[in-house]
N, C-alpha and C. Protein backbone atom coordinates (compact mmCIF):
# COMPACT_ATOMS: atom_id res chain seq x y z
N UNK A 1 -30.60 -9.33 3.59
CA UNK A 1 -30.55 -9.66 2.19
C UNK A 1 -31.94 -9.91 1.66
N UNK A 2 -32.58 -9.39 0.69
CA UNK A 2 -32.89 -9.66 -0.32
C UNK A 2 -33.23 -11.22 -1.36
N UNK A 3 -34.49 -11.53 -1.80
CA UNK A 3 -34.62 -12.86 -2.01
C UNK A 3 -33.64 -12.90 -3.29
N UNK A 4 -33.51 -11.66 -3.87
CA UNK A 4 -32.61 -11.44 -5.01
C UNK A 4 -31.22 -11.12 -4.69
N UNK A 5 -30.92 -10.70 -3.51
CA UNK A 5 -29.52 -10.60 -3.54
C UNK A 5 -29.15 -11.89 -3.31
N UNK A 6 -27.57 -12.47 -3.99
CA UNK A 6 -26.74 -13.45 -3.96
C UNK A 6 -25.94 -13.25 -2.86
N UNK A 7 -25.72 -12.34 -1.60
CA UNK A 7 -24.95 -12.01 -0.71
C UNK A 7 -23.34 -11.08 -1.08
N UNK A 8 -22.96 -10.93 -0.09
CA UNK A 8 -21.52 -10.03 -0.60
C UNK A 8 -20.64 -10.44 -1.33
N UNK A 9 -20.57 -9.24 -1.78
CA UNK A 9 -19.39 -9.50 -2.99
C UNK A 9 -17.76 -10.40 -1.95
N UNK A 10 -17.03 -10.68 -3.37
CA UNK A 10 -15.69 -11.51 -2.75
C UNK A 10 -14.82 -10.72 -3.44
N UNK A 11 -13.92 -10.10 -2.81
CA UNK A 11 -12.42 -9.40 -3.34
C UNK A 11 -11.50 -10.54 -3.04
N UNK A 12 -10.17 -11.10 -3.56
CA UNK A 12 -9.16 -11.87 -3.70
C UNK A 12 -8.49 -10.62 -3.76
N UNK A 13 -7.26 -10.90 -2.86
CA UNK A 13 -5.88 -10.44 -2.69
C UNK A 13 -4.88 -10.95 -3.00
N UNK A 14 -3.91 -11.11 -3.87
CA UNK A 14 -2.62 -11.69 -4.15
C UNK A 14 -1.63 -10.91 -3.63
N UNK A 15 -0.77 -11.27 -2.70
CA UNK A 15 0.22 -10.32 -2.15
C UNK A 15 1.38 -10.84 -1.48
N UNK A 16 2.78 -10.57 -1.76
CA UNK A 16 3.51 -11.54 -0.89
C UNK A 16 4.00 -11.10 0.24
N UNK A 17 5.10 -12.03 1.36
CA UNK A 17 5.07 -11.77 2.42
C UNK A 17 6.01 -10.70 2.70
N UNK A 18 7.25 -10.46 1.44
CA UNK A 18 7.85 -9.57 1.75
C UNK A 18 7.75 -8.36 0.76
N UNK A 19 7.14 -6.86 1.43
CA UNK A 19 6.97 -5.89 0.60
C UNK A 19 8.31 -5.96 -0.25
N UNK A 20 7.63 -5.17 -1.40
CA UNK A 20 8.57 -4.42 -1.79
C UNK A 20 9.47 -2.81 -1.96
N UNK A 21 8.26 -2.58 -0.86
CA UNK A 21 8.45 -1.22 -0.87
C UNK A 21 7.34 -0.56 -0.27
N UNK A 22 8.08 0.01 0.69
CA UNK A 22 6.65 0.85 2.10
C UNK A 22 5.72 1.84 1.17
N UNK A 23 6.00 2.13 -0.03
CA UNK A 23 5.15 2.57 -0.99
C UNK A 23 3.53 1.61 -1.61
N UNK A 24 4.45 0.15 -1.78
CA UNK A 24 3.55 -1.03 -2.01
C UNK A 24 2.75 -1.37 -0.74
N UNK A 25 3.25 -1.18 0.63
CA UNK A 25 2.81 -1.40 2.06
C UNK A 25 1.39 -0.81 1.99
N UNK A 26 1.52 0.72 1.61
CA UNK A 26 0.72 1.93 1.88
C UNK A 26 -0.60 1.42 1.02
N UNK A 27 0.16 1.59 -0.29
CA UNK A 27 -1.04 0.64 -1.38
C UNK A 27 -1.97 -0.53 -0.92
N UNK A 28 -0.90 -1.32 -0.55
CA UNK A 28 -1.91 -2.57 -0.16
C UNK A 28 -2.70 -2.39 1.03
N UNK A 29 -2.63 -1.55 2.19
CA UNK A 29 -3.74 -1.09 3.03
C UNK A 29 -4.67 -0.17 2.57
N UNK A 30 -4.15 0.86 1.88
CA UNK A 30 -5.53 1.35 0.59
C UNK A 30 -6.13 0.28 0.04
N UNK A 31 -6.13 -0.22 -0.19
CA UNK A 31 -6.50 -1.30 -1.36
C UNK A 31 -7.57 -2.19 -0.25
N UNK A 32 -7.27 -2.31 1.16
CA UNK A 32 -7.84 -3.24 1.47
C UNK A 32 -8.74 -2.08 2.21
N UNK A 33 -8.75 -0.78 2.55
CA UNK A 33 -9.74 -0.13 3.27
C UNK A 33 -11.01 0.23 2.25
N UNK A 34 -10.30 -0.05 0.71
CA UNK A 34 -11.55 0.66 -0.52
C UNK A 34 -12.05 -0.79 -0.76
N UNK A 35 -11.75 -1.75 -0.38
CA UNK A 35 -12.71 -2.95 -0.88
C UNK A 35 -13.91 -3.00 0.01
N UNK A 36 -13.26 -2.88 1.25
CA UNK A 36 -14.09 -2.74 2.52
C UNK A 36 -15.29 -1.35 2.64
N UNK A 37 -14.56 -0.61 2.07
CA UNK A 37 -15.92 0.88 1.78
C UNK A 37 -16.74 -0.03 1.12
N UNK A 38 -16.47 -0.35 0.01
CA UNK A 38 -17.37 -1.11 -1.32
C UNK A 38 -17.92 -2.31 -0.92
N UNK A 39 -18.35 -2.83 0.46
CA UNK A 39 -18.89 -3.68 0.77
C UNK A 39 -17.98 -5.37 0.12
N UNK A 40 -16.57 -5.49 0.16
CA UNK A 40 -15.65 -6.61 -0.60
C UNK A 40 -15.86 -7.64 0.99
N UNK A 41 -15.75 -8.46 1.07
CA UNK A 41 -15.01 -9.49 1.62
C UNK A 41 -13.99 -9.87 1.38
N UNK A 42 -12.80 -9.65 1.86
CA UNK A 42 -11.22 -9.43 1.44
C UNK A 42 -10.64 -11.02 1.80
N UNK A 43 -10.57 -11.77 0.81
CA UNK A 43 -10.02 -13.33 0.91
C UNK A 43 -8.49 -13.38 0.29
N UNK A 44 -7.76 -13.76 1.23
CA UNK A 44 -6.27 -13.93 0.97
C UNK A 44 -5.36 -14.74 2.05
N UNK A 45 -4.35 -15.29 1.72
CA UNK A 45 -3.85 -16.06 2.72
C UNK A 45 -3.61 -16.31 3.50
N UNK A 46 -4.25 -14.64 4.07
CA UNK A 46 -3.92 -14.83 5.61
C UNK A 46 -2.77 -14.42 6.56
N UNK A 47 -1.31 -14.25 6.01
CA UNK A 47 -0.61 -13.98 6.80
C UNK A 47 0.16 -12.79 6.35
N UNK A 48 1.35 -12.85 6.62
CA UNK A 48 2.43 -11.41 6.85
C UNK A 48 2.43 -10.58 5.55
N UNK A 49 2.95 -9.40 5.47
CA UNK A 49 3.47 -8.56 4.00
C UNK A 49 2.53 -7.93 4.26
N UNK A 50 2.25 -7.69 2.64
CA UNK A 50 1.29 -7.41 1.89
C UNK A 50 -0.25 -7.81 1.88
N UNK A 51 -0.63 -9.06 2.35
CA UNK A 51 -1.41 -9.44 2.43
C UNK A 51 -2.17 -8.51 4.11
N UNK A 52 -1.64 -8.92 4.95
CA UNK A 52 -1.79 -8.42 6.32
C UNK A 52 -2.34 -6.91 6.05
N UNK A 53 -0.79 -6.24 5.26
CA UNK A 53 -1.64 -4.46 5.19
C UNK A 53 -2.77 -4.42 4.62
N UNK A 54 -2.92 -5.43 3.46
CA UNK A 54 -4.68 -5.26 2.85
C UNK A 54 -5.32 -5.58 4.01
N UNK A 55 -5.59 -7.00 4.60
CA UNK A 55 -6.68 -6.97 5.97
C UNK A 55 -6.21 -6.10 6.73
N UNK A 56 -5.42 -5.11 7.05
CA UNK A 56 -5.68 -4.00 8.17
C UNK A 56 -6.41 -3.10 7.96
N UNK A 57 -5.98 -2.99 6.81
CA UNK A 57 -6.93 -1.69 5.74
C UNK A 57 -8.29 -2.19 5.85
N UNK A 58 -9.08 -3.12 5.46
CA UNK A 58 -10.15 -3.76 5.39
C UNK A 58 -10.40 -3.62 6.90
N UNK A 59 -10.11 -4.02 7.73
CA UNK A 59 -10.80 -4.53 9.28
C UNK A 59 -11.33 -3.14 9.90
N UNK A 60 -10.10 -1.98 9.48
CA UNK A 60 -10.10 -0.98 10.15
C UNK A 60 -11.33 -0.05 9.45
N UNK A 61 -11.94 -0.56 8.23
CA UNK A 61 -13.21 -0.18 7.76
C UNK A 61 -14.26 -0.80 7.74
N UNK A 62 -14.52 -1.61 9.33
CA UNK A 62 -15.50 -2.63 9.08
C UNK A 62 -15.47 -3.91 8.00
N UNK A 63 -14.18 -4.33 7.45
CA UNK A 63 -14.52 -5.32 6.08
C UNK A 63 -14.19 -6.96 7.15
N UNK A 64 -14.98 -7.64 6.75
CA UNK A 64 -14.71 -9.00 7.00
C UNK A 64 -13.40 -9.66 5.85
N UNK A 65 -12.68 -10.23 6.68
CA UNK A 65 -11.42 -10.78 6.10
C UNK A 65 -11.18 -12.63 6.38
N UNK A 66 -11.21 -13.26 5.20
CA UNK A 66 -11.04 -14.57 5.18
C UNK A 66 -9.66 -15.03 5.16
N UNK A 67 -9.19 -16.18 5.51
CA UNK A 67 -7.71 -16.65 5.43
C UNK A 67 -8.02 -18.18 4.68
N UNK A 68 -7.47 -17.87 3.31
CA UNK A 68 -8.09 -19.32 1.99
C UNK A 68 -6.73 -19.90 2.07
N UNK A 69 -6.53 -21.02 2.86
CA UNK A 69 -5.23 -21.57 2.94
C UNK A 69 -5.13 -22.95 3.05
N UNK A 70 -4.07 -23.58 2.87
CA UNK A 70 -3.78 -25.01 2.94
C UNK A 70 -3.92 -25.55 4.34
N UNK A 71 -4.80 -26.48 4.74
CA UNK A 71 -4.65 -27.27 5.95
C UNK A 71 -3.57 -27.83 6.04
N UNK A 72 -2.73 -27.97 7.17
CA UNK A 72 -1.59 -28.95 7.80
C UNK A 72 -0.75 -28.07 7.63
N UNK A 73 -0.57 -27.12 6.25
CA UNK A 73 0.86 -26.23 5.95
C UNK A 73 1.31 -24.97 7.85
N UNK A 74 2.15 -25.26 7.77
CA UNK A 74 2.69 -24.50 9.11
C UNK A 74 3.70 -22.99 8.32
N UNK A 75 2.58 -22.40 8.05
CA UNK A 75 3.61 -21.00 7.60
C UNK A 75 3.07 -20.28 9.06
N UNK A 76 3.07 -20.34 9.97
CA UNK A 76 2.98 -19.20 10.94
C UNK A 76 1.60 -19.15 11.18
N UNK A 77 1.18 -18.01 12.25
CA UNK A 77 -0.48 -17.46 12.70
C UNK A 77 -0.82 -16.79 11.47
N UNK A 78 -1.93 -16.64 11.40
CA UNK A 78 -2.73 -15.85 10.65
C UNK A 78 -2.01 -14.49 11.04
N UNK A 79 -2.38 -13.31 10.58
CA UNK A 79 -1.85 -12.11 10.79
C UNK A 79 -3.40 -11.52 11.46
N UNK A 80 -3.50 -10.48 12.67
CA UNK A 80 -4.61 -10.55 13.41
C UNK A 80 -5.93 -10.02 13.11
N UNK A 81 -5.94 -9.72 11.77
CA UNK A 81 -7.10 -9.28 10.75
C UNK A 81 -8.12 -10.42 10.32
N UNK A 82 -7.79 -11.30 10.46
CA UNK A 82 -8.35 -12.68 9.84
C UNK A 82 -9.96 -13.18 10.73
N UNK A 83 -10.98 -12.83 10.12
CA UNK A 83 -12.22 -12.86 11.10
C UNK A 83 -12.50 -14.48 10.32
N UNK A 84 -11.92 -15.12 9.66
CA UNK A 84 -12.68 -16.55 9.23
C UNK A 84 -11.24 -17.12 8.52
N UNK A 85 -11.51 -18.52 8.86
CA UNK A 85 -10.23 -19.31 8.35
C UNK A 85 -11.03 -20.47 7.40
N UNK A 86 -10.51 -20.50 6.26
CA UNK A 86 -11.00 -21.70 5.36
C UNK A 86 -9.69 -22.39 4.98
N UNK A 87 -9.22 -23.77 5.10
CA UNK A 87 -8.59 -24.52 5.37
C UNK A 87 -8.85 -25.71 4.40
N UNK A 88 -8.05 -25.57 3.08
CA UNK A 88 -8.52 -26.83 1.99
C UNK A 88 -7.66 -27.61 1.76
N UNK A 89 -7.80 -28.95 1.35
CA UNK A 89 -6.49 -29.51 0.92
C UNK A 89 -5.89 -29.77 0.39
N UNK A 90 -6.43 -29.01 -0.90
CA UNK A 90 -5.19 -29.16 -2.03
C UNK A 90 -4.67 -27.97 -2.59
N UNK A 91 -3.86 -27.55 -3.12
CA UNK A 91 -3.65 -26.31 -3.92
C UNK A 91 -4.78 -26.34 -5.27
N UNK A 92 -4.72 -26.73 -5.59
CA UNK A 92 -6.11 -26.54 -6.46
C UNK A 92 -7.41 -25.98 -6.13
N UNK A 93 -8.05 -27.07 -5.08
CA UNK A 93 -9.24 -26.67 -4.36
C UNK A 93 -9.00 -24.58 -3.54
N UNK A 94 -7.69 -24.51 -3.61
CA UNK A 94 -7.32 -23.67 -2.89
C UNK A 94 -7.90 -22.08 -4.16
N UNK A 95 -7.06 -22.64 -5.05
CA UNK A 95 -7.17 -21.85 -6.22
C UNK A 95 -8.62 -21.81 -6.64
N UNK A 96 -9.27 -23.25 -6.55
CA UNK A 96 -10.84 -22.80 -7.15
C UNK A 96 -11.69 -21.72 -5.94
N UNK A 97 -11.45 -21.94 -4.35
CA UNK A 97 -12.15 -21.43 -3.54
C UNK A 97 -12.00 -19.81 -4.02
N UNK A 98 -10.97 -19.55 -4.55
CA UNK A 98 -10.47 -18.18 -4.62
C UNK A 98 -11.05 -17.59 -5.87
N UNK A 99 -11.04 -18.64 -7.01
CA UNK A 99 -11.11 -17.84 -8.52
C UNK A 99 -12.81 -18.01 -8.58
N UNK A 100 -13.38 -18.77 -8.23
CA UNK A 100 -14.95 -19.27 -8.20
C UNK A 100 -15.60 -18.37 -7.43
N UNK A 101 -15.28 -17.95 -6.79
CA UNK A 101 -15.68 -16.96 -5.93
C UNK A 101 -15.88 -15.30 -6.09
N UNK A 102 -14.52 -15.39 -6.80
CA UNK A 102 -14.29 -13.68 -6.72
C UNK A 102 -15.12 -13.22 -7.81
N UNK A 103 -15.29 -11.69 -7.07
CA UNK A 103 -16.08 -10.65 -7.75
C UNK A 103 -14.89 -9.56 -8.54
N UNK A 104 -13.34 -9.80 -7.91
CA UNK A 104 -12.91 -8.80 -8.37
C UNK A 104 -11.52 -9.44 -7.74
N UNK A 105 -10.17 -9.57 -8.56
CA UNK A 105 -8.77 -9.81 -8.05
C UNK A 105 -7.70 -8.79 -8.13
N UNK A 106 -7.34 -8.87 -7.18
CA UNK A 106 -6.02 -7.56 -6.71
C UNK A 106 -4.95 -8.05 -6.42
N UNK A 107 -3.78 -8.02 -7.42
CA UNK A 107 -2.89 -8.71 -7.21
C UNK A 107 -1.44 -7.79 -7.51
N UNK A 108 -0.43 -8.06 -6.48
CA UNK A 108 0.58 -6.85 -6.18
C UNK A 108 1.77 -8.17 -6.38
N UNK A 109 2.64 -7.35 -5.70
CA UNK A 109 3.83 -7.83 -6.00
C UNK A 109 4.40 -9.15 -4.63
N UNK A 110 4.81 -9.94 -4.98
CA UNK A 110 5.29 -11.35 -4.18
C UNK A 110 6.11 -11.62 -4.48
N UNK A 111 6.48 -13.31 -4.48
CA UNK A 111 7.05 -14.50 -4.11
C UNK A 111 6.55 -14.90 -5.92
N UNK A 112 7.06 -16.58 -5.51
CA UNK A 112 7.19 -17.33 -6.82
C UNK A 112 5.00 -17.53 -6.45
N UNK A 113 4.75 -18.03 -5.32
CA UNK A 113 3.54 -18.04 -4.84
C UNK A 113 2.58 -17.17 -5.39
N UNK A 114 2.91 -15.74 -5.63
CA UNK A 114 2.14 -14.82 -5.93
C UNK A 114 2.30 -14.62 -7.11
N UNK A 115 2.98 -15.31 -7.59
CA UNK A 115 3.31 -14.95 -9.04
C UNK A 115 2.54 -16.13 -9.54
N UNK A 116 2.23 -17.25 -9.32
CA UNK A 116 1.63 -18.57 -9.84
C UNK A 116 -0.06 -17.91 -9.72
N UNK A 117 -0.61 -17.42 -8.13
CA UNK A 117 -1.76 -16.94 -8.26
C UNK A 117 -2.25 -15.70 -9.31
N UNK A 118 -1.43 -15.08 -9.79
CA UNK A 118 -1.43 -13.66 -10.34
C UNK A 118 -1.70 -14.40 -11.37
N UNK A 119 -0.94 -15.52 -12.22
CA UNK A 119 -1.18 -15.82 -13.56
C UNK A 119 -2.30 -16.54 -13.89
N UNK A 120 -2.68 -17.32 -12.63
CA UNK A 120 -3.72 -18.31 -12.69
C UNK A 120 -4.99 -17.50 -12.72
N UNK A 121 -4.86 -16.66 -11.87
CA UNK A 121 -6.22 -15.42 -12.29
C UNK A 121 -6.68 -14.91 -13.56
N UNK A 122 -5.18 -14.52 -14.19
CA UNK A 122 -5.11 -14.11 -15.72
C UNK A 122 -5.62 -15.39 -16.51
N UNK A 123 -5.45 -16.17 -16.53
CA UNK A 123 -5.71 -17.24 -17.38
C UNK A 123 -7.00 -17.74 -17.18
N UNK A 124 -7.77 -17.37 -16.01
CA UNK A 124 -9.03 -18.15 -15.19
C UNK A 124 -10.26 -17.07 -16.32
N UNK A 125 -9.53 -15.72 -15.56
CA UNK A 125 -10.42 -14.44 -16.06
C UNK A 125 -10.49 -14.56 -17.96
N UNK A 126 -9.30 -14.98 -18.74
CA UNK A 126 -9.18 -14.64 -20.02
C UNK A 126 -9.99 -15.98 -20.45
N UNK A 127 -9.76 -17.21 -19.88
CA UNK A 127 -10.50 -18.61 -20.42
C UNK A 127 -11.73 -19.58 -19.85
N UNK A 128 -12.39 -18.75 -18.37
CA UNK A 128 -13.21 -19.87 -17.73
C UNK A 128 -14.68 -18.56 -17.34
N UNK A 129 -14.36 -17.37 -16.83
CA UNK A 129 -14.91 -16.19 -16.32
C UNK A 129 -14.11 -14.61 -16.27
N UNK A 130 -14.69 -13.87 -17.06
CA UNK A 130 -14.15 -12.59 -17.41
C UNK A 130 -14.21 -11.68 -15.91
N UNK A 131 -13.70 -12.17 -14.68
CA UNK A 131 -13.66 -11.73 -13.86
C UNK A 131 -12.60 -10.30 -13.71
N UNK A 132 -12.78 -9.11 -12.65
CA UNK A 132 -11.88 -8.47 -13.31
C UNK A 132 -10.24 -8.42 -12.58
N UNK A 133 -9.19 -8.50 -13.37
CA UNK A 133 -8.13 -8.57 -12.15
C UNK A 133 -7.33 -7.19 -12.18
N UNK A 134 -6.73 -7.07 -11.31
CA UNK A 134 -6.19 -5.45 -11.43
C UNK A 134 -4.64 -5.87 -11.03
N UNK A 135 -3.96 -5.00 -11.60
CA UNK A 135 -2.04 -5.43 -11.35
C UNK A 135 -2.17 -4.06 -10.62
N UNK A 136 -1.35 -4.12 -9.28
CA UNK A 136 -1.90 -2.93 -8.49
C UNK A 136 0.04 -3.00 -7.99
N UNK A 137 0.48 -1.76 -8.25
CA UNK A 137 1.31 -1.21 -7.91
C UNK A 137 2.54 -1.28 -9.30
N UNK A 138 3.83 -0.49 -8.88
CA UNK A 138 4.54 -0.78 -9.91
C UNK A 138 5.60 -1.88 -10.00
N UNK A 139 5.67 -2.99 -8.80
CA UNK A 139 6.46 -3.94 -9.05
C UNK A 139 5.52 -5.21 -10.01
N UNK A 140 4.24 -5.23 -9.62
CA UNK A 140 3.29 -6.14 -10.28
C UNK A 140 3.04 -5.69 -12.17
N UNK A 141 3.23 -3.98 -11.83
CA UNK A 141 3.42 -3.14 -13.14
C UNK A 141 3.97 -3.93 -14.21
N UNK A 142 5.74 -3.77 -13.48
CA UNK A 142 6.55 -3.99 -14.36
C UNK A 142 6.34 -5.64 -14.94
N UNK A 143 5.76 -6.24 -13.40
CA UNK A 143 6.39 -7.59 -14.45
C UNK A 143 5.18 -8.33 -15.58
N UNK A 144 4.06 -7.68 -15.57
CA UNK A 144 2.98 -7.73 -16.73
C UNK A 144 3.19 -6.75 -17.90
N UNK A 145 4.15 -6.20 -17.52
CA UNK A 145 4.33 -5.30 -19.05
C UNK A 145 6.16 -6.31 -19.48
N UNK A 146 6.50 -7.34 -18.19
CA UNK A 146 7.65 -8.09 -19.13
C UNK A 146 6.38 -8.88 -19.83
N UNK A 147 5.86 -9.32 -19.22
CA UNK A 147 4.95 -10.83 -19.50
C UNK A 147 4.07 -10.05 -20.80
N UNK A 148 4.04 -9.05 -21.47
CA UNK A 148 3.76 -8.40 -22.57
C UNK A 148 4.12 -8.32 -23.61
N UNK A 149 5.44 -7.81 -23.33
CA UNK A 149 6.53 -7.87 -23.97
C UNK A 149 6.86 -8.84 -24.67
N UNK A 150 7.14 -9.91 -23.98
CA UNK A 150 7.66 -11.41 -24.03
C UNK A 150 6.56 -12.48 -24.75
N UNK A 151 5.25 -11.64 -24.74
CA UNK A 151 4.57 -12.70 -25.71
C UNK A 151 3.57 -13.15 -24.75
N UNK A 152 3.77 -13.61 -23.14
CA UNK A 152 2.98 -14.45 -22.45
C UNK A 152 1.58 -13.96 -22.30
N UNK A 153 1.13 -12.71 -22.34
CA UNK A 153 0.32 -12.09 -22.14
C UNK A 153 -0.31 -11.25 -23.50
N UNK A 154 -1.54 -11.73 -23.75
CA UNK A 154 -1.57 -10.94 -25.03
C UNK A 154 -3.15 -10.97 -25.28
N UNK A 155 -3.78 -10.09 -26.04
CA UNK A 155 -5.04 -10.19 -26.57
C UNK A 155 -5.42 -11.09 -28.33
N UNK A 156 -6.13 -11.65 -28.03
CA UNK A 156 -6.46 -12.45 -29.21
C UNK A 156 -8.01 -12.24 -29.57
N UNK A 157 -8.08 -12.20 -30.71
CA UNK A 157 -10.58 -12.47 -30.78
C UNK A 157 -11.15 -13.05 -29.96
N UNK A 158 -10.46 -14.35 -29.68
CA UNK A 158 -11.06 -15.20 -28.33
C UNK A 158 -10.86 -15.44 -26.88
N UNK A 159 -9.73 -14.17 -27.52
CA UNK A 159 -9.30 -14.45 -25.36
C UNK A 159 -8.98 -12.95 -25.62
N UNK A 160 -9.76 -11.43 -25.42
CA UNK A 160 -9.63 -9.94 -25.32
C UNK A 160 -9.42 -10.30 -23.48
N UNK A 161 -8.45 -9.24 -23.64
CA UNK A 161 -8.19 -8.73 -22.46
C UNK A 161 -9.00 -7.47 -21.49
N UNK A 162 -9.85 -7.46 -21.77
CA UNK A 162 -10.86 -6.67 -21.26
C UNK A 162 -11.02 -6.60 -19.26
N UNK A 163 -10.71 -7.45 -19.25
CA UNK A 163 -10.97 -7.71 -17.45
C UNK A 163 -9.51 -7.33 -16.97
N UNK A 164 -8.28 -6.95 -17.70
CA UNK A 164 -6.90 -6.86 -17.29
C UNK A 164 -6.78 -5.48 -16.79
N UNK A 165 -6.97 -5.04 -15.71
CA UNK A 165 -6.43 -3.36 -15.39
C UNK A 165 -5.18 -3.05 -14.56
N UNK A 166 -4.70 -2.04 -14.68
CA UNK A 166 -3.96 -1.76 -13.51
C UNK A 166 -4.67 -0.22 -13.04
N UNK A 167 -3.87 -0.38 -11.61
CA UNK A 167 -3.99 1.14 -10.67
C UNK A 167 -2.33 0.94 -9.90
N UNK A 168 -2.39 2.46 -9.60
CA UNK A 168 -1.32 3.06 -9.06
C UNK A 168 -1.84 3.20 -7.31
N UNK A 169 -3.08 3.81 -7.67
CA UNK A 169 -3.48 4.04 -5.95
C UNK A 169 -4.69 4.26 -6.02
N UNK A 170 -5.34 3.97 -4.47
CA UNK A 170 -6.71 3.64 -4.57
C UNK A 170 -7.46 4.66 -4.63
N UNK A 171 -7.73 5.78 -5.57
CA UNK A 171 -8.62 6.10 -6.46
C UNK A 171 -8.67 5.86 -7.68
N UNK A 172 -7.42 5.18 -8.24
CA UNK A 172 -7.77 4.20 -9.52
C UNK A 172 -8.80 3.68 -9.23
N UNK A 173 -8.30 2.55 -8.04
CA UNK A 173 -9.19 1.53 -7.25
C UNK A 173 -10.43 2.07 -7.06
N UNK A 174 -10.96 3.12 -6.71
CA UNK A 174 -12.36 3.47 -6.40
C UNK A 174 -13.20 3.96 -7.75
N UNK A 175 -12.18 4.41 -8.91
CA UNK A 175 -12.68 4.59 -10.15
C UNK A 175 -13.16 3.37 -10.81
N UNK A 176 -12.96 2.37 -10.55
CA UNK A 176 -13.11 1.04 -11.46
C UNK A 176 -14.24 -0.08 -10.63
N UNK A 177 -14.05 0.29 -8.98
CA UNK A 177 -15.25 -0.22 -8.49
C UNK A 177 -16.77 0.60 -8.65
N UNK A 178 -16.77 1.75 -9.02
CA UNK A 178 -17.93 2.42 -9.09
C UNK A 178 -18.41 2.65 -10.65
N UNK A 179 -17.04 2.36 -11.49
CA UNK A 179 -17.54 1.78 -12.78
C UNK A 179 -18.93 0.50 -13.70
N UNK A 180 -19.76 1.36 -13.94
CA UNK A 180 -21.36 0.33 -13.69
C UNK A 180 -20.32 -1.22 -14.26
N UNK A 181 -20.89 -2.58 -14.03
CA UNK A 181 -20.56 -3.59 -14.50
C UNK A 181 -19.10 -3.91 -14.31
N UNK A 182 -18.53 -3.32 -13.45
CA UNK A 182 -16.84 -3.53 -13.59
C UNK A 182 -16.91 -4.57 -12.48
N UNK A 183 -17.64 -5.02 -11.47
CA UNK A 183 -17.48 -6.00 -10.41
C UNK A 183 -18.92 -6.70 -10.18
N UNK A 184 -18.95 -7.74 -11.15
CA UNK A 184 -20.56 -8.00 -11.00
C UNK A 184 -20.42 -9.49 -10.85
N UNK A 185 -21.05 -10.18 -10.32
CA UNK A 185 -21.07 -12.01 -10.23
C UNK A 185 -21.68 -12.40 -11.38
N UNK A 186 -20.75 -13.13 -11.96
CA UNK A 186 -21.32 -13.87 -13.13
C UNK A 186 -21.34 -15.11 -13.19
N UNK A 187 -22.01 -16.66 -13.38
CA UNK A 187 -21.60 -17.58 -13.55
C UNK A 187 -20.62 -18.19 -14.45
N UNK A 188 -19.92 -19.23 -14.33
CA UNK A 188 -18.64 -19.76 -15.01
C UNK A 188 -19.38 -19.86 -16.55
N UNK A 189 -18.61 -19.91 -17.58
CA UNK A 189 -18.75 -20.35 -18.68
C UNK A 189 -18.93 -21.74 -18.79
């Protein structure tokens, strides 16, 4: 590194434990082998689903993979991709290690879990840092075009949705990381 480089970028993964579809499987190991081309550090919870196929995808391209999780909680081993364990104790601290960090959020389809991180990103990116988040597949699709629909999600003068993308498959994904300024570290507002 460089006296000017800030070190590697941080990719966040949102993903839950049970696919929804060996289509979403496929995705989320794309997803984790193009972060890993792009030099990402792939941070996510660490264990089964979705999450796991992104760190396989990642490991199997050289990417270092973090596990950002609750100390004491007993959900199981890590899934065997996991080269670093960070262990916080609150859900909060959990959420800041993740949103403070990232260079770029990828968030698919889950649990009530993945659905709390998915929004908290949206809300982090639209009100604290225009970080960029991507709704990656079509179960995460659909439910940001309900959350559209329905009002929850929306562009205003002071909160543009500019950082909100989706992809289908990872050459979306590789179109938007090689996009100048689309994944850059910025400090918080």
């Amino acid at each position: 590194m460089t006296s000017g480089d800030i070190g590697p970028r941080s990719a966040v993964f949102f993903g839950g434990c049970i696919p929804a579809s060996p289509d979403e499987e496929h995705l989320a190991h794309d997803v984790g082998a193009m972060l890993a081309v792009h030099d990402f550090v792939l941070l996510h919870g660490g264990y089964n689903g979705l999450m796991e196929h992104a760190a396989k995808g990642a490991a199997e391209h050289g990417g270092s993979v973090a596990a950002v999780t609750l100390d004491g909680m007993q959900w199981g081993e890590f899934n065997p991709h996991v080269t670093e364990a960070r262990l916080l104790a609150t859900m909060g601290e959990r959420m800041h290690a993740y949103l403070d960090e990232a260079d770029i959020v990828i968030a698919m389809a889950g649990g009530i879990g993945t659905l709390h991180e998915m929004t908290a990103a949206i809300w982090y990116a639209g009100n604290i840092r225009p970080v960029p988040v991507v709704i990656a597949g079509a179960t995460a699709q659909r439910l940001t075009a309900f959350l559209r629909f329905q009002g929850w999600i929306y562009a205003s003068p002071t909160r543009p949705l500019g950082f909100l993308h989706e992809i289908s498959d990872s050459a979306d994904l590789a179109r938007l990381l090689t996009r100048p300024g689309s994944t850059h570290r910025s400090e918080p507002c």
